[in-house]
PDB file of N, CA and C in Angstrom:
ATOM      1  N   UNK A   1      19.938  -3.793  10.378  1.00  0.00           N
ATOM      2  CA  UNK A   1      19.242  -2.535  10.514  1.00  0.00           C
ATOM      3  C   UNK A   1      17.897  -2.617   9.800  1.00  0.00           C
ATOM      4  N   UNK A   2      16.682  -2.310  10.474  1.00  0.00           N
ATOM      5  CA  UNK A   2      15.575  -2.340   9.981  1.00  0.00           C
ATOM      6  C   UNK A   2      14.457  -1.584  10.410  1.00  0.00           C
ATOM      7  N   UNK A   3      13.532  -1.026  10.130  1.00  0.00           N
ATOM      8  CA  UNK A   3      12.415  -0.374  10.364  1.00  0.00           C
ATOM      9  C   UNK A   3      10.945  -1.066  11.162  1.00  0.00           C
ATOM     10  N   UNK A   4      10.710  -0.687  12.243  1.00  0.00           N
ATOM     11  CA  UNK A   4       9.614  -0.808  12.892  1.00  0.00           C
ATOM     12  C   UNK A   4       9.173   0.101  13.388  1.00  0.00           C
ATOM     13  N   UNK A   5       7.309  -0.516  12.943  1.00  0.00           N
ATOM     14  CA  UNK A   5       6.269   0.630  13.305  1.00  0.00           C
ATOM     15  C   UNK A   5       5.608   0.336  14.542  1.00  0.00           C
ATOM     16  N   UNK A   6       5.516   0.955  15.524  1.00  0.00           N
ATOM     17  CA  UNK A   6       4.506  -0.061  16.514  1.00  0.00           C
ATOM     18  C   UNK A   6       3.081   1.348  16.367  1.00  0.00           C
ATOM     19  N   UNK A   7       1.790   0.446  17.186  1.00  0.00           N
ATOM     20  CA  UNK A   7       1.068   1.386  17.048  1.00  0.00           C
ATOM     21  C   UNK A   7       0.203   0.841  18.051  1.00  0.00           C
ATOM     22  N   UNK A   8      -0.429   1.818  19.229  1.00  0.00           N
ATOM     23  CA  UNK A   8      -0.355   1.276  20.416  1.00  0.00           C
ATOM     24  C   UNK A   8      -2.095   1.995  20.641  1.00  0.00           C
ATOM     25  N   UNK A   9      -2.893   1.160  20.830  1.00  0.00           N
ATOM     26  CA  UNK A   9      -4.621   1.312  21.263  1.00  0.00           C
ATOM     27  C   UNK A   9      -4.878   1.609  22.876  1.00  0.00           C
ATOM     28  N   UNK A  10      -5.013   2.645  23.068  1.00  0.00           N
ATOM     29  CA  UNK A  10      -6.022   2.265  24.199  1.00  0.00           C
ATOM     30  C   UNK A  10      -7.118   2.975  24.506  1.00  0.00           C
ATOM     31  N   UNK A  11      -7.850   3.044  25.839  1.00  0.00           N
ATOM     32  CA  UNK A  11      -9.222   3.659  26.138  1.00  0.00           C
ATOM     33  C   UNK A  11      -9.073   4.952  26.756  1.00  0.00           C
ATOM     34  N   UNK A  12      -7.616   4.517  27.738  1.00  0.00           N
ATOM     35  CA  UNK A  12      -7.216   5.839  28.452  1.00  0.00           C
ATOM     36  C   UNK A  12      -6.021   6.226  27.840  1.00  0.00           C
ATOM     37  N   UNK A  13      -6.343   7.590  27.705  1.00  0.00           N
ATOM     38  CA  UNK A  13      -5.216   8.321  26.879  1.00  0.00           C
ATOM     39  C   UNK A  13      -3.943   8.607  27.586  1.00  0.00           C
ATOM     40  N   UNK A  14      -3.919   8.818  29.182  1.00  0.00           N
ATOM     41  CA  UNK A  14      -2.944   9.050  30.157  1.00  0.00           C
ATOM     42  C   UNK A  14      -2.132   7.505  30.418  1.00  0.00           C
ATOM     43  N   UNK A  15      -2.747   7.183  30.408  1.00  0.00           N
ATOM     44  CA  UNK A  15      -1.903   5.390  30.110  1.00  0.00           C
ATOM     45  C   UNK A  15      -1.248   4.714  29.362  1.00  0.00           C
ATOM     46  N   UNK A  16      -2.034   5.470  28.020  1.00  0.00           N
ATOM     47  CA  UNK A  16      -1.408   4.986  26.582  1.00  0.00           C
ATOM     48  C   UNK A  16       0.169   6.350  26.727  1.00  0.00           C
ATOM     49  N   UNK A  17      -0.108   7.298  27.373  1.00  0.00           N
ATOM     50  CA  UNK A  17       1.359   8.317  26.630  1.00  0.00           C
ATOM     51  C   UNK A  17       2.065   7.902  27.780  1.00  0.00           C
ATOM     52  N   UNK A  18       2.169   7.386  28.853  1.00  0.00           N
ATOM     53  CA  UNK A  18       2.767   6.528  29.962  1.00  0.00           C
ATOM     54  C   UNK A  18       4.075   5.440  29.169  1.00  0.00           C
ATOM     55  N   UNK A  19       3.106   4.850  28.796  1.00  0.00           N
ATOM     56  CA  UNK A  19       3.674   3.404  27.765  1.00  0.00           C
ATOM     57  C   UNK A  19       4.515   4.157  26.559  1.00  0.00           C
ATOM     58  N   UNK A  20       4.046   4.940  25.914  1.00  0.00           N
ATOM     59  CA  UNK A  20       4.754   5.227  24.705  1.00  0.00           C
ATOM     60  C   UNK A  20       6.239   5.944  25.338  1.00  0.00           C
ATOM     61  N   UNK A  21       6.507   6.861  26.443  1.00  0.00           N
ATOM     62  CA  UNK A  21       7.298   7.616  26.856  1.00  0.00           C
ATOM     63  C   UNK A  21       8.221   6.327  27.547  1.00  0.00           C
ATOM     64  N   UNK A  22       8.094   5.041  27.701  1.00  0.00           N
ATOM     65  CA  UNK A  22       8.687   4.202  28.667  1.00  0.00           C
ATOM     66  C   UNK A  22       9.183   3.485  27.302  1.00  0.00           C
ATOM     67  N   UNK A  23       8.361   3.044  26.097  1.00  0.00           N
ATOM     68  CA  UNK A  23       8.881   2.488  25.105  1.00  0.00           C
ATOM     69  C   UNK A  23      10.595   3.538  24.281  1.00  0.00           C
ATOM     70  N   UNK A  24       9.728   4.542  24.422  1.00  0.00           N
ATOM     71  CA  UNK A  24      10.688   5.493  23.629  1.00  0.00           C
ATOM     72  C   UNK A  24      12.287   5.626  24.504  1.00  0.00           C
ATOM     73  N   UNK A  25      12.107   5.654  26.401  1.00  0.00           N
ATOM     74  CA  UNK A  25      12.927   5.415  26.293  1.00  0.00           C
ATOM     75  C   UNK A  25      14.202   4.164  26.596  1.00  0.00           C
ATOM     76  N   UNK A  26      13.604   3.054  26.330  1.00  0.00           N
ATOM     77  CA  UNK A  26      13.889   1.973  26.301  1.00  0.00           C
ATOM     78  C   UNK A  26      14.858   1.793  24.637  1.00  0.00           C
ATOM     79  N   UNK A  27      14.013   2.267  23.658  1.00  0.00           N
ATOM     80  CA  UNK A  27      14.466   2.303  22.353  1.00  0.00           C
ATOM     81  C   UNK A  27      15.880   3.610  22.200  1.00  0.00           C
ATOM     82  N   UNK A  28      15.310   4.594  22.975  1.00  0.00           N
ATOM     83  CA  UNK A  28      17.005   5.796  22.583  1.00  0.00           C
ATOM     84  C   UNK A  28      18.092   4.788  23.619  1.00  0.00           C
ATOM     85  N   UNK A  29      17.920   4.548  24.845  1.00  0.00           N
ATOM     86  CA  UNK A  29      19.110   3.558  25.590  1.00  0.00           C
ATOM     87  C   UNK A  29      19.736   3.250  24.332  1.00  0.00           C
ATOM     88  N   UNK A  30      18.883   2.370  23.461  1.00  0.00           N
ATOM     89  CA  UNK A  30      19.864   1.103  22.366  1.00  0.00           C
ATOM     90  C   UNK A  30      20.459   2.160  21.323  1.00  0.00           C
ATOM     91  N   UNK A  31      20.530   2.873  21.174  1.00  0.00           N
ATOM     92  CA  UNK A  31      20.960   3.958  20.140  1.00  0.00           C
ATOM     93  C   UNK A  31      20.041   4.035  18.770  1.00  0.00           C
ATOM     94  N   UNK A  32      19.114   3.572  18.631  1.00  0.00           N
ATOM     95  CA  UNK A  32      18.322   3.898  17.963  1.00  0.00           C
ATOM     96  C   UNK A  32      17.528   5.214  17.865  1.00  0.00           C
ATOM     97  N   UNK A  33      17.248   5.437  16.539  1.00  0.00           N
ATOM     98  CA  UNK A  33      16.501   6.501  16.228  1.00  0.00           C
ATOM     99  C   UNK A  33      14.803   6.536  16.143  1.00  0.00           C
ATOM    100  N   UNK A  34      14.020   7.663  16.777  1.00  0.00           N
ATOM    101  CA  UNK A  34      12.971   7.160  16.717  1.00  0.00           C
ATOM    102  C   UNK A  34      11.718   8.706  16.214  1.00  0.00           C
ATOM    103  N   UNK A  35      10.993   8.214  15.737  1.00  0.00           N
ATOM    104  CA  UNK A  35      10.215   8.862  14.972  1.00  0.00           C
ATOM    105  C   UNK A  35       8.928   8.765  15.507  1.00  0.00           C
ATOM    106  N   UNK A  36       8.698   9.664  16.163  1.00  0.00           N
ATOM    107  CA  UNK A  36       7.072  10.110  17.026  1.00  0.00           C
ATOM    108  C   UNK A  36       7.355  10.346  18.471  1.00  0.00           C
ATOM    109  N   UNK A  37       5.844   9.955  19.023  1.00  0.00           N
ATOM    110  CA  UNK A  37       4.605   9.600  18.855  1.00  0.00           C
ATOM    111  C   UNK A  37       3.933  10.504  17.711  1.00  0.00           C
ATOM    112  N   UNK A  38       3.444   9.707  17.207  1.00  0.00           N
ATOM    113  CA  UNK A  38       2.532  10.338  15.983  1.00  0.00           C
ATOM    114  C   UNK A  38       0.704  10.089  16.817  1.00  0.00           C
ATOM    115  N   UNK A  39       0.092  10.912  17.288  1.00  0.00           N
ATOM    116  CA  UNK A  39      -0.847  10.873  17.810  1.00  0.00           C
ATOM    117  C   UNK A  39      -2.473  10.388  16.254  1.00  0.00           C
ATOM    118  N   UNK A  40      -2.633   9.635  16.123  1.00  0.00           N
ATOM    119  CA  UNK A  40      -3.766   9.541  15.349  1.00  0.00           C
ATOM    120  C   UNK A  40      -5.206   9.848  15.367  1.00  0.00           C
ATOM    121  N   UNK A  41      -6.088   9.772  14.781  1.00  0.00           N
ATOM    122  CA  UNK A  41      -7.337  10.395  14.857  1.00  0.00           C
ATOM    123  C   UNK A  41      -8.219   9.261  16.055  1.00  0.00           C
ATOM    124  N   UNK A  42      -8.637  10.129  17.378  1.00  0.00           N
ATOM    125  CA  UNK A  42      -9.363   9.316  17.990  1.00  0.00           C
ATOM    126  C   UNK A  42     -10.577   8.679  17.486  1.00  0.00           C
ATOM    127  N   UNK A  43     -10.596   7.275  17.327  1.00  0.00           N
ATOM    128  CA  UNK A  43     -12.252   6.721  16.999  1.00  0.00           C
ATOM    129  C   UNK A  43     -13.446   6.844  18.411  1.00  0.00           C
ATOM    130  N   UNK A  44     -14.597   6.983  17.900  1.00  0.00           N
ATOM    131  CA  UNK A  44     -15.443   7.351  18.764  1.00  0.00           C
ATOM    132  C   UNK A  44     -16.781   5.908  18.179  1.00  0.00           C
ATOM    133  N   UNK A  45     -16.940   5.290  19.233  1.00  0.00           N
ATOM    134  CA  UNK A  45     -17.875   4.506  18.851  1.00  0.00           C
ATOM    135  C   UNK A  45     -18.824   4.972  20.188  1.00  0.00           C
ATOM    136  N   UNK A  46     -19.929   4.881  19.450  1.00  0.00           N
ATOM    137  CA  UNK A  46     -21.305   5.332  20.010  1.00  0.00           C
ATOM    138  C   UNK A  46     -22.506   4.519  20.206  1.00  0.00           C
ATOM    139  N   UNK A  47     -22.985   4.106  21.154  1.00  0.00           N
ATOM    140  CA  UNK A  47     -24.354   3.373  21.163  1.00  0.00           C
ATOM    141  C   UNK A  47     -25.143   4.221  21.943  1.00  0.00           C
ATOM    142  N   UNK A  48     -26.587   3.974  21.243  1.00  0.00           N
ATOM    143  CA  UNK A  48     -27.984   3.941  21.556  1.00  0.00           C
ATOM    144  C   UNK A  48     -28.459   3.567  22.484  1.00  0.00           C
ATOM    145  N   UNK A  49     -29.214   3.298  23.699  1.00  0.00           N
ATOM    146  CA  UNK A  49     -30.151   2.374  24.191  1.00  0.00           C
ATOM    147  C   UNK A  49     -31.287   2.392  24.610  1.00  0.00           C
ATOM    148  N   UNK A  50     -32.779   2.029  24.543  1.00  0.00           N
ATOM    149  CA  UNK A  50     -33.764   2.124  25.614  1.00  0.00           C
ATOM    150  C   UNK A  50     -33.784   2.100  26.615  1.00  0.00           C
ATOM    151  N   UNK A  51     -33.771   2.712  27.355  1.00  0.00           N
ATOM    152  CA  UNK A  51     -33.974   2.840  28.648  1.00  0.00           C
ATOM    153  C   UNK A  51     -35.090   1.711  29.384  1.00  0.00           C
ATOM    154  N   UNK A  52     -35.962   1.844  29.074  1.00  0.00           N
ATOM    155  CA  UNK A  52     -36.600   0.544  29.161  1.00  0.00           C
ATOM    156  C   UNK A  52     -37.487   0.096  27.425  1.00  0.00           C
ATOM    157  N   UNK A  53     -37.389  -1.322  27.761  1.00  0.00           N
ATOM    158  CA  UNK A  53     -37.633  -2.007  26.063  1.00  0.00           C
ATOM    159  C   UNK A  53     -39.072  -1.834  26.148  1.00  0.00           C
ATOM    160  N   UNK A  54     -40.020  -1.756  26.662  1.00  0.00           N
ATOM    161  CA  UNK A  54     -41.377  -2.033  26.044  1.00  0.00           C
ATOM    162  C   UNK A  54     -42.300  -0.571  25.740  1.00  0.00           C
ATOM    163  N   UNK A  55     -41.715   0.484  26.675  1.00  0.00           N
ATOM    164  CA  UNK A  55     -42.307   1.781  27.082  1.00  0.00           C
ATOM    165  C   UNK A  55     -41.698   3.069  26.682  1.00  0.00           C
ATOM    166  N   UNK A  56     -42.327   4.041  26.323  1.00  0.00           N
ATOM    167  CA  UNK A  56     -41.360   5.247  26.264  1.00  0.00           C
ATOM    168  C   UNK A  56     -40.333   4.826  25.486  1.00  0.00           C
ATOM    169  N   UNK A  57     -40.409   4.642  24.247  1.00  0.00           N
ATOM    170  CA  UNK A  57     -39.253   4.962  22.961  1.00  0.00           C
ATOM    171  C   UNK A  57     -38.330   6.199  22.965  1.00  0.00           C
ATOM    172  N   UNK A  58     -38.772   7.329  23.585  1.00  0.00           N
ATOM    173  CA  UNK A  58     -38.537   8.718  23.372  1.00  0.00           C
ATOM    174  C   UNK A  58     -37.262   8.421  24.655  1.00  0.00           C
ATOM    175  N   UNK A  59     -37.300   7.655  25.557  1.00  0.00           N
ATOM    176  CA  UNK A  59     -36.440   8.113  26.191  1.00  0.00           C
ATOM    177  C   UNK A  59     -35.499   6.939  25.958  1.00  0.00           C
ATOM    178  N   UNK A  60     -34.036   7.560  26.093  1.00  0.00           N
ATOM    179  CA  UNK A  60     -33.216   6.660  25.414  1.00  0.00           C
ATOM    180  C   UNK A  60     -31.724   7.324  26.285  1.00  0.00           C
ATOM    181  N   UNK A  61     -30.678   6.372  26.220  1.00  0.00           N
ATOM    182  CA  UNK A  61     -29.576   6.714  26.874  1.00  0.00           C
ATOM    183  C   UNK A  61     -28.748   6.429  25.859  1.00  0.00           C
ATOM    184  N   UNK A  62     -27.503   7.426  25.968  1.00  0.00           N
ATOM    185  CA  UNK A  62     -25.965   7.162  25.291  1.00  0.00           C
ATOM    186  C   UNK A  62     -24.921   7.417  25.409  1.00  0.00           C
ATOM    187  N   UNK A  63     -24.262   5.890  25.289  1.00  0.00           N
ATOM    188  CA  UNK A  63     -22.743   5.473  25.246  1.00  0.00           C
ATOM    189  C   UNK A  63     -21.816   5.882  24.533  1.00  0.00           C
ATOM    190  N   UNK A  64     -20.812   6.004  24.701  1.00  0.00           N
ATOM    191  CA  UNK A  64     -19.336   6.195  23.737  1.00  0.00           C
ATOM    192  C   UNK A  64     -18.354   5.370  24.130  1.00  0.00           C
ATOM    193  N   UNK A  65     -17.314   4.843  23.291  1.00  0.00           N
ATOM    194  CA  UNK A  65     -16.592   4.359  23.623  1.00  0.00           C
ATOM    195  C   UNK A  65     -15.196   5.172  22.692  1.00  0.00           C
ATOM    196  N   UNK A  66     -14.269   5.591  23.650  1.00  0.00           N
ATOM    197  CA  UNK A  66     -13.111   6.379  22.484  1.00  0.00           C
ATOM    198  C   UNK A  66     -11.796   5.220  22.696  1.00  0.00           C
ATOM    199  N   UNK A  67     -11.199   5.042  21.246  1.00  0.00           N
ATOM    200  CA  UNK A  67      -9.995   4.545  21.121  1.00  0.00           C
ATOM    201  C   UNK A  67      -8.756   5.437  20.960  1.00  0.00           C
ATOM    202  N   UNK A  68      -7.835   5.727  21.573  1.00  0.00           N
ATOM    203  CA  UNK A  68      -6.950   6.499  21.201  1.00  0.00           C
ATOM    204  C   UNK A  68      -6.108   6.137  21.079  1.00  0.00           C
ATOM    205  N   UNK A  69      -5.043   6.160  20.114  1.00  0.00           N
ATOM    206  CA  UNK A  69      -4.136   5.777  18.939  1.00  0.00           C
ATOM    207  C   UNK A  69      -3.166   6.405  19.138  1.00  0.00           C
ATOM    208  N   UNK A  70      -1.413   5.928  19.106  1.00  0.00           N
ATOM    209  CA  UNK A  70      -0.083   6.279  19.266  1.00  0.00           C
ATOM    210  C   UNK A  70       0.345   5.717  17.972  1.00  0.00           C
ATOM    211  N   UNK A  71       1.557   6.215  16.904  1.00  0.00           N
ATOM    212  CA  UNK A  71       2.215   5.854  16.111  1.00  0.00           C
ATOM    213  C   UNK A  71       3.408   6.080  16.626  1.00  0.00           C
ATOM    214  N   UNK A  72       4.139   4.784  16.496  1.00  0.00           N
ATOM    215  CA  UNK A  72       6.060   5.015  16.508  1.00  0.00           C
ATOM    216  C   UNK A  72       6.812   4.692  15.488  1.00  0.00           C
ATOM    217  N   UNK A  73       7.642   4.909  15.317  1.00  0.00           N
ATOM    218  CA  UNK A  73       8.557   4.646  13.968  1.00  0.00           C
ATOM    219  C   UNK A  73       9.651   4.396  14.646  1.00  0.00           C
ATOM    220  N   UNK A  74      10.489   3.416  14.274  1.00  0.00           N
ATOM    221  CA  UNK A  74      11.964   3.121  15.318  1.00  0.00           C
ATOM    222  C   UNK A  74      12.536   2.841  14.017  1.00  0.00           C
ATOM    223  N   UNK A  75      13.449   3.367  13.699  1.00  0.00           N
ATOM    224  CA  UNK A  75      14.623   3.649  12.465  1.00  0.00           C
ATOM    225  C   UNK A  75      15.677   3.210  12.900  1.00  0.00           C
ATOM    226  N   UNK A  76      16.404   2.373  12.006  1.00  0.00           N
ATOM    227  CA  UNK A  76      17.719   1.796  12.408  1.00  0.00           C
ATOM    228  C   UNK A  76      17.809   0.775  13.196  1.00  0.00           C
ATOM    229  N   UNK A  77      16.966   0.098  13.916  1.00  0.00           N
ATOM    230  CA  UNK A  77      16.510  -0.761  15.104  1.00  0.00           C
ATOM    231  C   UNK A  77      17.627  -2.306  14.937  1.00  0.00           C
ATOM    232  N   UNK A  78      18.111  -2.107  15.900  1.00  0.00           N
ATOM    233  CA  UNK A  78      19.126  -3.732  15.683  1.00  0.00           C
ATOM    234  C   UNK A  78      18.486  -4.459  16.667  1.00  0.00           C
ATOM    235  N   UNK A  79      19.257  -5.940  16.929  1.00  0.00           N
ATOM    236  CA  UNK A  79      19.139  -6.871  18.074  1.00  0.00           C
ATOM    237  C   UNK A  79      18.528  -6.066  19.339  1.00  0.00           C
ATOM    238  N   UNK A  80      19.847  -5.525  19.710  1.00  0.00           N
ATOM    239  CA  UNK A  80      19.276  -4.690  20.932  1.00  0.00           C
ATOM    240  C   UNK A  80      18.223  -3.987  21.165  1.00  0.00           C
ATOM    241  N   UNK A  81      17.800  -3.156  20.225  1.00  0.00           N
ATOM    242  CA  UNK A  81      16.601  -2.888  20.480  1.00  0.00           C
ATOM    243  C   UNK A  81      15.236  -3.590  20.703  1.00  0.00           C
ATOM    244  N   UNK A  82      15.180  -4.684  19.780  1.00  0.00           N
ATOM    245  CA  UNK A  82      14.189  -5.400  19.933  1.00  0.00           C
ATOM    246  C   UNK A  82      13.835  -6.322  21.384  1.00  0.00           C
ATOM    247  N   UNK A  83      15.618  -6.502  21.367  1.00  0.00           N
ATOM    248  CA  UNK A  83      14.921  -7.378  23.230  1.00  0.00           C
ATOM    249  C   UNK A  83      15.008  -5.920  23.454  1.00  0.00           C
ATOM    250  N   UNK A  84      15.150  -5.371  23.955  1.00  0.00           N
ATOM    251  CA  UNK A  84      15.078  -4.514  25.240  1.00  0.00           C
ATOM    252  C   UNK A  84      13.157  -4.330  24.868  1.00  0.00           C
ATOM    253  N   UNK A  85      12.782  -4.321  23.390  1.00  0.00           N
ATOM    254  CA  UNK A  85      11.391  -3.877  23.582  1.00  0.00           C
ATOM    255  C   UNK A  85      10.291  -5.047  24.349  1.00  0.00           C
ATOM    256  N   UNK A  86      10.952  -6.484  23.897  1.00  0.00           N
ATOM    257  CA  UNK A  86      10.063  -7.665  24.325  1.00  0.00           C
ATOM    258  C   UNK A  86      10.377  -7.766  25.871  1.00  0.00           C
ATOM    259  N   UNK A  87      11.308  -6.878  26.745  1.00  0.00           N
ATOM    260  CA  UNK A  87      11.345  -7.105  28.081  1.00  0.00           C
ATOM    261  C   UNK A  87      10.213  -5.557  28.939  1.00  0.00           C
ATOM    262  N   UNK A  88      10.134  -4.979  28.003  1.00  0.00           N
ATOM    263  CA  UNK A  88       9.442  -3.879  28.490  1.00  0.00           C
ATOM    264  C   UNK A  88       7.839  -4.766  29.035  1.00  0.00           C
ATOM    265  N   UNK A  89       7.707  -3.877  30.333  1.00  0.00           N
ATOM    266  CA  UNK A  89       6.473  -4.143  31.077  1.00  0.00           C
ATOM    267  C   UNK A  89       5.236  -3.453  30.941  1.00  0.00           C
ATOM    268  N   UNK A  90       4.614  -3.798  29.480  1.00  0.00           N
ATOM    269  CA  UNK A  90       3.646  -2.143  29.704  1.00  0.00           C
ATOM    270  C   UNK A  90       2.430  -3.018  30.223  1.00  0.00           C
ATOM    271  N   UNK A  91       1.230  -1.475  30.348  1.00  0.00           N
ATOM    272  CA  UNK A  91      -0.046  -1.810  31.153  1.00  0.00           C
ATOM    273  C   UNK A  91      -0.624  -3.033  30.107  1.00  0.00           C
ATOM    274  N   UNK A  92      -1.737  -4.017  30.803  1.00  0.00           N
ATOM    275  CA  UNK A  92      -2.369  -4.821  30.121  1.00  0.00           C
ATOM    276  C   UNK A  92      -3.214  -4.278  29.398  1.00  0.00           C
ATOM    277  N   UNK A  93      -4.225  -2.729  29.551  1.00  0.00           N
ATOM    278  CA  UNK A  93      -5.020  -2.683  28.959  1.00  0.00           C
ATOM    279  C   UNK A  93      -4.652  -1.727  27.185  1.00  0.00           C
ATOM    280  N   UNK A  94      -3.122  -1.848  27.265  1.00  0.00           N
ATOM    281  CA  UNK A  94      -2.764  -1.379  25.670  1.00  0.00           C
ATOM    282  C   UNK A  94      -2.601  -2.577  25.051  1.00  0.00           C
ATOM    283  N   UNK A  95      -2.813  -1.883  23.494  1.00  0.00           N
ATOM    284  CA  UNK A  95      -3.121  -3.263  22.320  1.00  0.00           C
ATOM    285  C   UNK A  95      -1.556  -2.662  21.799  1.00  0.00           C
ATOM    286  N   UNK A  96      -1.152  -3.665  21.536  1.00  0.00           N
ATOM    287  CA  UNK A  96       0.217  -3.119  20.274  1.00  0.00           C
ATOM    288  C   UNK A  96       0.374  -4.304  19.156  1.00  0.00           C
ATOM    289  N   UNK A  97       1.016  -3.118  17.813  1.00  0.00           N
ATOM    290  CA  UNK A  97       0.665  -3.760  16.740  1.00  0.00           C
ATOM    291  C   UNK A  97       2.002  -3.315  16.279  1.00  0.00           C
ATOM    292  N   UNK A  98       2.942  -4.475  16.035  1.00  0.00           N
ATOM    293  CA  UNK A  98       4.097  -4.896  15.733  1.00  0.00           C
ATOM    294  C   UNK A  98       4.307  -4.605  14.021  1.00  0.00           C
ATOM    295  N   UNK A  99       5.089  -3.858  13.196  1.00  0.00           N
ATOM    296  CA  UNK A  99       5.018  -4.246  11.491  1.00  0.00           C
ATOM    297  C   UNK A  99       6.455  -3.794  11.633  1.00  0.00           C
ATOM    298  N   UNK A 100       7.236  -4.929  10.733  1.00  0.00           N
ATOM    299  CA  UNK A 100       8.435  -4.192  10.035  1.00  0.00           C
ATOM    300  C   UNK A 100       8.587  -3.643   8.696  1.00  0.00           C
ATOM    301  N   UNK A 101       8.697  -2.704   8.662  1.00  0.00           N
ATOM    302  CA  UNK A 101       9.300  -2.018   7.227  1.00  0.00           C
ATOM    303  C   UNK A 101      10.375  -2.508   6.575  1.00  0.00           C
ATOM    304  N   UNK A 102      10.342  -2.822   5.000  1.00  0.00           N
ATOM    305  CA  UNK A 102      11.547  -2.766   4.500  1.00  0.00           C
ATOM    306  C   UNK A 102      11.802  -1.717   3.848  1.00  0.00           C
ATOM    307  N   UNK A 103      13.122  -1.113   3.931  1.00  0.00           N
ATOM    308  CA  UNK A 103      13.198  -0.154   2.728  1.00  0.00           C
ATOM    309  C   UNK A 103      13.497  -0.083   1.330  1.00  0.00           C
TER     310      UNK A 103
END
């Protein structure tokens, strides 16, 4: 019995709660207990650009880029749970970040 956090990145937010709702229920099947989605603070990265480089400074265009962030907590997690998580099919464009807890 052991504690894992996963925590899952992506760009589109309808994709990322797709994946988390398919993880979650992949993890209750195994009888595990689970703790979230814990939704985290979206990052917002922002760029600048000239519009054109030599002319007109004043006019300028801008980018964003948003990351949006899932927290899970899976409590109690045995064997079973873990394969059933390494057979799960999620989208390519989520990042996931694996940590076990000890208590």
């Amino acid at each position: 019995m052991e504690r894992i956090r996963l925590k899952l990145k992506a760009y589109d937010h309808r994709v990322l709660d797709r994946s988390v709702a398919s993880i979650i229920d992949a993890v209750k099947r195994t009888g595990a207990a689970v703790r979230g989605p814990i939704p985290l603070p979206t990052n917002f990265k922002r760029y600048t650009v000239l519009r054109s480089p030599h002319v007109n400074k004043d006019s300028r265009e801008q980018f964003e880029i948003r990351v949006h962030t899932r927290m899970i907590d899976i409590v109690s997690a045995s064997g079973d749970t873990i394969d059933s998580l390494m057979k799960l099919d999620l989208a390519p464009e989520i990042e996931v970040e694996i940590r076990s807890m000890d208590k």
